[in-house]
Protein backbone atom coordinates (compact mmCIF):
# COMPACT_ATOMS: atom_id res chain seq x y z
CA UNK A 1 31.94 13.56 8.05
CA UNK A 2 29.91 13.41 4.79
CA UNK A 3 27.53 10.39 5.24
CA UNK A 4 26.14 8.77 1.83
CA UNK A 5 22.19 8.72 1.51
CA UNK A 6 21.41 11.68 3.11
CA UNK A 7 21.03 15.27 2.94
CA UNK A 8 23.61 17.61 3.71
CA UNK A 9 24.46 21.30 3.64
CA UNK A 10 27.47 22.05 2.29
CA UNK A 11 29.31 24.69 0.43
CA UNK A 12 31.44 25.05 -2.89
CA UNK A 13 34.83 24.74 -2.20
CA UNK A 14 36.58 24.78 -5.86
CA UNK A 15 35.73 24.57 -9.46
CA UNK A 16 36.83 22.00 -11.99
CA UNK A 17 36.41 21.01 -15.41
CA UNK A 18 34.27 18.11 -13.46
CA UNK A 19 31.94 20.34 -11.84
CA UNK A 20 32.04 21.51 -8.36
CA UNK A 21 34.01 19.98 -4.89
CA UNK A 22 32.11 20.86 -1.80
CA UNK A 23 32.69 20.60 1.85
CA UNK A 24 31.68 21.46 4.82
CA UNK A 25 33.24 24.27 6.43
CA UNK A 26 36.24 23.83 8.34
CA UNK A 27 36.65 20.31 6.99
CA UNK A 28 39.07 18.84 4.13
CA UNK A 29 36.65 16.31 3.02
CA UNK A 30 35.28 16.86 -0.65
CA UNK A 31 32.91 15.32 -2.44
CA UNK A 32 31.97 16.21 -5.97
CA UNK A 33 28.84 18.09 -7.60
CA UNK A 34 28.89 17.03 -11.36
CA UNK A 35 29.08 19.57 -13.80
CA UNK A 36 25.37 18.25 -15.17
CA UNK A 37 24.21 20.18 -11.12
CA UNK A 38 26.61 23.43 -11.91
CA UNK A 39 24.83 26.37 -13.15
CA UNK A 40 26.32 29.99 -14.12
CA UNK A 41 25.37 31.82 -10.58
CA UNK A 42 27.09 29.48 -8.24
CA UNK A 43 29.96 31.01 -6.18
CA UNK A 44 32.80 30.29 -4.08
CA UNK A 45 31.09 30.06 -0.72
CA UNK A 46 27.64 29.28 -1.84
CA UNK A 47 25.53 27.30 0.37
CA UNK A 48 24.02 23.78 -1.20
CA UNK A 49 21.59 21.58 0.03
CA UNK A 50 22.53 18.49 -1.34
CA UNK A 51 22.19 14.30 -1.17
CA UNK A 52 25.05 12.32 -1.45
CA UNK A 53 25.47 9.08 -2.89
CA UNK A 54 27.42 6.69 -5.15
CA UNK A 55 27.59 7.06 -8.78
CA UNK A 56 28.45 3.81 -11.33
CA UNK A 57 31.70 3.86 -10.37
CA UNK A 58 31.10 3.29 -6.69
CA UNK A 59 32.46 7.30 -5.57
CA UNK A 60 30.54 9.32 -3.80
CA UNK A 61 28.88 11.96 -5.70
CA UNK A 62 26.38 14.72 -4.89
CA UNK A 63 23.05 16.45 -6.06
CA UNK A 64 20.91 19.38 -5.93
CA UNK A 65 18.21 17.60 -7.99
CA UNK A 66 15.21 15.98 -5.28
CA UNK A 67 14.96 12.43 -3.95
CA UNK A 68 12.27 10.67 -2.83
CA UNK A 69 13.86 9.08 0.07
CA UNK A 70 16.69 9.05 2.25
CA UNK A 71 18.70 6.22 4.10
CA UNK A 72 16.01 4.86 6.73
CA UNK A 73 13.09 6.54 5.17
CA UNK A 74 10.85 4.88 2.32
CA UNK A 75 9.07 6.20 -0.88
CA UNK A 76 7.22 5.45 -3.78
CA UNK A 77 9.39 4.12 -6.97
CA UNK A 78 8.82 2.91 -10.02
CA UNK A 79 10.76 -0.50 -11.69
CA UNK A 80 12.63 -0.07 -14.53
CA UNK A 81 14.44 -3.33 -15.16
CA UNK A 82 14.39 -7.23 -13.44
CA UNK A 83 17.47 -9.03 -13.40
CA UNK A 84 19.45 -11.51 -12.85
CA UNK A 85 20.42 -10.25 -9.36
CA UNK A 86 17.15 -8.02 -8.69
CA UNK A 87 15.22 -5.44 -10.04
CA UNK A 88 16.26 -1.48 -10.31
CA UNK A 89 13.93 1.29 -9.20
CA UNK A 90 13.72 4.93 -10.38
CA UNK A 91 14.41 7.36 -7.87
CA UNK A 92 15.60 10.34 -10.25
CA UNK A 93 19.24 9.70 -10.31
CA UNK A 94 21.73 9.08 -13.13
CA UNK A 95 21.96 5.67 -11.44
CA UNK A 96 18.90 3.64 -10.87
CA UNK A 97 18.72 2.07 -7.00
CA UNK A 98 19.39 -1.77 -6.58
CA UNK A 99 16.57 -3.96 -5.40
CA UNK A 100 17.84 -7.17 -4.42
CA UNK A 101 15.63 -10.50 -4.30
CA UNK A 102 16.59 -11.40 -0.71
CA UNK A 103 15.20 -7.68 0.29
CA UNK A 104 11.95 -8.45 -1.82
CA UNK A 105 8.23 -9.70 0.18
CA UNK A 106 7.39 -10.10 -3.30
CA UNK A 107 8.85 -9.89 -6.86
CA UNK A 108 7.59 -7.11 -8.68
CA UNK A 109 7.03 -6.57 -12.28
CA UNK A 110 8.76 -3.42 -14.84
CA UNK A 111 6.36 -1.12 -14.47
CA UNK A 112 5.34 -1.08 -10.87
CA UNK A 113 5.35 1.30 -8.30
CA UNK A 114 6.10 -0.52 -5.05
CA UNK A 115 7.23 1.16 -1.86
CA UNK A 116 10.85 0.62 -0.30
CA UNK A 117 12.87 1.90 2.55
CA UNK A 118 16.13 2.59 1.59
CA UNK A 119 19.23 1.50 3.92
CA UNK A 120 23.03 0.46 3.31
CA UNK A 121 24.22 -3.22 2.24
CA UNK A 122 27.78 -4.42 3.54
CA UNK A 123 29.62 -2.68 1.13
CA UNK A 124 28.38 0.62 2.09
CA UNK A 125 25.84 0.70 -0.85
CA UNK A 126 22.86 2.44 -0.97
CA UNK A 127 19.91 -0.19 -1.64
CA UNK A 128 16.04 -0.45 -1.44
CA UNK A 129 14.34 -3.25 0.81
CA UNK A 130 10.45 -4.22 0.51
CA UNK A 131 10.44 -5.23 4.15
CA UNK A 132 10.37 -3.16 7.04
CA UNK A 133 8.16 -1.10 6.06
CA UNK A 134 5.82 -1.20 8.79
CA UNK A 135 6.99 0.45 11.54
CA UNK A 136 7.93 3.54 9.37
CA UNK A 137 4.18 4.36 8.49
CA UNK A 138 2.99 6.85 10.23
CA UNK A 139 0.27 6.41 12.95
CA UNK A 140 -1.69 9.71 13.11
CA UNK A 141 -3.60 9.77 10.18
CA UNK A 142 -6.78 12.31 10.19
CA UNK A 143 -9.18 10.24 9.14
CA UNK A 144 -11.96 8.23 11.25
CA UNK A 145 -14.29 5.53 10.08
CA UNK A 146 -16.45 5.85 7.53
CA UNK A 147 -13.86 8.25 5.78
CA UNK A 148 -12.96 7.10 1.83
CA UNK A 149 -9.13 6.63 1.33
CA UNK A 150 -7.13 5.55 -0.88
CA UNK A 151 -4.21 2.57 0.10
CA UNK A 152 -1.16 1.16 -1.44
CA UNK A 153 -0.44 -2.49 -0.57
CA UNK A 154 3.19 -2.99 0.31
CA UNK A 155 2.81 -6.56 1.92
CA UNK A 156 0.80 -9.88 2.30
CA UNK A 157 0.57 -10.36 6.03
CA UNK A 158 -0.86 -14.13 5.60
CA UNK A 159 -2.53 -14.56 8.92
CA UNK A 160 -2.95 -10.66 9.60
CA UNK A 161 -4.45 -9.43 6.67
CA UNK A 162 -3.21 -7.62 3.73
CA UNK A 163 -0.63 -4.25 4.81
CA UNK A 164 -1.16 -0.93 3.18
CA UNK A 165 -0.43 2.20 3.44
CA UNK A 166 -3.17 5.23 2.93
CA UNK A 167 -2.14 7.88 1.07
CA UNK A 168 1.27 6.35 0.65
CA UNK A 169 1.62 7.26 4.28
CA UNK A 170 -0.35 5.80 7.24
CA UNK A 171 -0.67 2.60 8.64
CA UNK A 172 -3.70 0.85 7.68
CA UNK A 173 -4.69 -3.25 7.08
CA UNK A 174 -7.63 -4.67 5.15
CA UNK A 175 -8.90 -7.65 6.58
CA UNK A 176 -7.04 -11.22 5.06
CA UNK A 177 -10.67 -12.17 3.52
CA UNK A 178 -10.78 -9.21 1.39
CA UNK A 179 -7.63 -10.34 0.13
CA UNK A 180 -8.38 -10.51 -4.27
CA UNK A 181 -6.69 -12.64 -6.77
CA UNK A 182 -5.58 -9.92 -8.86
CA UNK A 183 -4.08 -7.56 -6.12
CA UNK A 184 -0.10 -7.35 -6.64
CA UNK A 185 2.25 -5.36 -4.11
CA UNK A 186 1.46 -1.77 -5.17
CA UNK A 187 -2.02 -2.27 -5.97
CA UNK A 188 -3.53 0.96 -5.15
CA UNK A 189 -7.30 0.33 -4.01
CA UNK A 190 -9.92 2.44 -2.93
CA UNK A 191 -11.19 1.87 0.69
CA UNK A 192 -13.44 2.86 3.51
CA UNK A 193 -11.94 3.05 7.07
CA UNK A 194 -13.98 0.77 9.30
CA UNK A 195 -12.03 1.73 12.34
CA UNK A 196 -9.77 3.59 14.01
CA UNK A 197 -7.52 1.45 16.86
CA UNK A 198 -6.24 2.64 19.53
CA UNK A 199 -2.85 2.77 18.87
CA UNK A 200 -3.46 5.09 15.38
CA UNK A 201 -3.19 2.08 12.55
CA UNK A 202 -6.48 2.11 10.16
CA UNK A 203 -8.35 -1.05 9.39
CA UNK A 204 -9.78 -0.71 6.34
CA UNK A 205 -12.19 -2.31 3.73
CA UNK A 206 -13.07 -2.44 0.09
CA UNK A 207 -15.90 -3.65 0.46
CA UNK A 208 -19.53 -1.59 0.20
CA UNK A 209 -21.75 -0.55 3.26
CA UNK A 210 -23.14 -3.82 4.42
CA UNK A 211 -26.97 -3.70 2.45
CA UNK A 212 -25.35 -3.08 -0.62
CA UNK A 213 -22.36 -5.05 0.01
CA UNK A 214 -24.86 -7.97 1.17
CA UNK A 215 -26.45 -7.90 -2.19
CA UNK A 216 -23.82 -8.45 -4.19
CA UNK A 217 -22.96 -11.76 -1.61
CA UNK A 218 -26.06 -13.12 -2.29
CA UNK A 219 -25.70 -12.93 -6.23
CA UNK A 220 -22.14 -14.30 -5.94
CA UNK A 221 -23.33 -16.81 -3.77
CA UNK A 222 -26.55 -18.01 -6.06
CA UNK A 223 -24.17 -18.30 -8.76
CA UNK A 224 -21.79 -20.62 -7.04
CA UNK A 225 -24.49 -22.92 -6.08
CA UNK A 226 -25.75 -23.11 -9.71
CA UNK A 227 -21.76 -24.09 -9.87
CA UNK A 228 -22.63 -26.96 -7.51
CA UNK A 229 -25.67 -27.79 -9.58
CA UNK A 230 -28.22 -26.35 -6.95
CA UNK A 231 -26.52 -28.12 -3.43
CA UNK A 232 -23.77 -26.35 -1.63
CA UNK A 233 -21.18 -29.14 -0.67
CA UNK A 234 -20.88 -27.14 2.73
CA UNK A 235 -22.66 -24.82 5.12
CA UNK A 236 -22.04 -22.42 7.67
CA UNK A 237 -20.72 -24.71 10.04
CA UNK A 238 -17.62 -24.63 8.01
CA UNK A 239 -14.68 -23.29 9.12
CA UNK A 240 -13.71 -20.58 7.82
CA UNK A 241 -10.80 -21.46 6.03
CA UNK A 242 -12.93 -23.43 4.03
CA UNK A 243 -15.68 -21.16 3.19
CA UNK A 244 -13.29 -18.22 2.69
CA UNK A 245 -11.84 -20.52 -0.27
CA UNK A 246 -14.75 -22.05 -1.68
CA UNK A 247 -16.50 -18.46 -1.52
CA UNK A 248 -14.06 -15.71 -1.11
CA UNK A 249 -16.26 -14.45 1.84
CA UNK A 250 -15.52 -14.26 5.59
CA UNK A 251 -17.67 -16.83 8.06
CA UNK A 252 -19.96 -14.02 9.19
CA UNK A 253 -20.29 -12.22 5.54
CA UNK A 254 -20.94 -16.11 4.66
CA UNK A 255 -23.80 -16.12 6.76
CA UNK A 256 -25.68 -12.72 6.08
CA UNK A 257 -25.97 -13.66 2.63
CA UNK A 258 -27.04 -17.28 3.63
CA UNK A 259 -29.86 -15.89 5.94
CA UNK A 260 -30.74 -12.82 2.95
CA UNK A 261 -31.49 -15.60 0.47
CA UNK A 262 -33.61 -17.52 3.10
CA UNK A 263 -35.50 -14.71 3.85
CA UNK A 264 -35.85 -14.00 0.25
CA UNK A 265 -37.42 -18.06 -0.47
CA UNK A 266 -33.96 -18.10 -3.14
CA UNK A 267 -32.56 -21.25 -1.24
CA UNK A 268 -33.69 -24.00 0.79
CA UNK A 269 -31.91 -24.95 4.33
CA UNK A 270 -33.96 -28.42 4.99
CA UNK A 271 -32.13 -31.51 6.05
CA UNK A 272 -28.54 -29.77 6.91
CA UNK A 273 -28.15 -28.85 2.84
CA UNK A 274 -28.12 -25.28 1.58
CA UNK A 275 -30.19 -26.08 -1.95
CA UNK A 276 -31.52 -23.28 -4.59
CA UNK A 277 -35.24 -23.24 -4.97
CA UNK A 278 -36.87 -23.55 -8.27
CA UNK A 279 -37.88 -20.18 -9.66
C-alpha cells in the first residue's frame, strides 16, 4: 500500500503524456510522477526513491525532488503566506504545506522559519503542527556545559522556561527568566550549555559567565533606580515574580548585583530601602 507523506521505493511502471505511473512490484496500485520529475534516462523498471503526497487537486502525487520532513518527523520551514484559515510553509513542493491556527503555540509572521512536525488531518491531508515537538528532539547531543551552541525556540513553556532546540536538533531549555521581549518562535539565539541532565535534555543560557554577566546587572540595575528617582520600591525580599518583572532578572541574579553595588559604595541598604548614593 502506498502511504502519503512518506518515502517509498518504487519503480516505473508506464509512461504517459503526464509523466510517469509507478508501483511497487507485484502490486496494481499507481501513483503518478509528474512529467516536471521525468528525465530522458529513466526506464521501464527503474528503481525511484520517492515521497508521496497530495497535489492541489487533493490526488496523490509523487517526487524525486528532497523534503525536509516526513509524516511524524519535524523540520525547519519557512512562511510564505497568513490567512484566513492559517499560514502556508515552504517545504519545496509545487504545493506549499497547510499550517492551521488550532495546530499553532504561536502565530508566526511571513518570513519566519519556525519548526513543525508534520502529521495527517481527518481528511487524510498532509499538515504541519507547532506542538509536539518535544518529544521528537533528540536527547544525545555531544555537547557538555560550558560548550557554545546555537538554539531555535519552538515554544514558550510559561512556568518551565522557554523550549529550544540546538542545532535545530536536541533538546535544550533556557531558563523562563531569560525569557526577552523581542524573542518570537524561531528566534535563533546563541547560548552556553550550563548543564547537562541526566536524562540528555540541555539547559541552556544566554547569558555571559557570571563576572561579566554580573556587571552588566549592576548597570541595568543603577539605571532602573535612577528610574525610581534613587529608591527601589522593592528589595530582595520580593518574590520573584515581582522582581523578575520590575527587573528582568532572576531572585538570585537580583541579589549578586544588589550585593556588587554594595560592595562597590554605588547604593545604600539602610532602613530596609535599596537607595543610590551620591557620586
Amino acid at each position: 500500500m502506498l502511504e502519503i507523506g512518506k518515502k517509498s521505493v518504487l519503480h516505473i511502471s508506464r509512461f504517459t503524456g503526464n509523466g510517469a505511473y509507478l508501483s511497487k512490484n507485484g502490486e496494481k496500485e499507481e501513483v503518478l510522477l509528474p512529467k516536471r520529475y521525468v528525465n530522458e534516462s529513466m526506464r521501464l523498471g527503474d528503481e525511484l526513491l520517492c515521497f508521496l503526497y497530495l497535489d492541489s487537486e487533493d490526488r496523490p502525487v509523487a517526487t524525486t525532488d528532497p523534503v525536509p520532513l516526513t509524516l511524524g518527523g519535524y523540520g525547519v520551514l519557512k512562511v510564505t503566506s497568513l490567512t484566513k484559515i492559517g499560514a502556508f510553509l515552504d517545504w519545496g513542493l509545487p504545493k506549499d504545506l497547510f499550517l492551521p491556527y488550532a495546530e499553532m503555540s504561536e502565530q508566526p509572521k511571513e518570513g519566519d522559519e519556525i519548526m513543525v512536525r508534520l502529521y495527517k488531518d481527518k481528511s487524510n491531508r498532509l499538515c504541519a503542527s507547532m506542538k509536539g515537538l518535544y518529544h521528537l528532539l533528540s536527547k544525545d547531543s555531544p555537547y557538555r556545559a560550558g560548550d557554545d551552541v546555537k538554539a531555535r525556540i519552538y515554544e514558550f513553556g510559561h512556568d518551565f522556561g522557554v523550549f529550544a532546540a540546538v542545532d535545530d536538533r536536541y533538546s535544550a531549555m533556557l531558563p523562563k527568566f531569560e525569557r526577552k521581549s523581542n524573542m518570537r518562535i524561531g528566534t535563533v539565539v546563541n547560548a552556553r550549555v550550563t548543564n547537562v541532565k541526566e536524562d540528555g535534555k540541555l539547559d541552556i543560557s544566554i547569558r555571559d559567565v557570571i563576572p561579566k554577566q554580573m556587571e552588566e546587572d549592576e548597570e541595568a540595575l543603577l539605571d532602573l533606580i535612577d528610574e525610581y528617582g534613587g529608591v527601589l520600591p522593592f528589595t530582595e525580599k520580593a518574590t520573584p515574580d515581582v522582581i523578575l518583572r520590575e527587573t528582568g532578572l532572576s531572585k538570585n541574579a537580583f541579589k549578586r548585583a544588589i550585593g556588587g553595588l554594595y560592595k562597590k559604595r554605588k547604593i545604600d541598604l539602610s532602613n530596609g530601602k535599596i537607595r543610590k548614593t551620591e557620586e
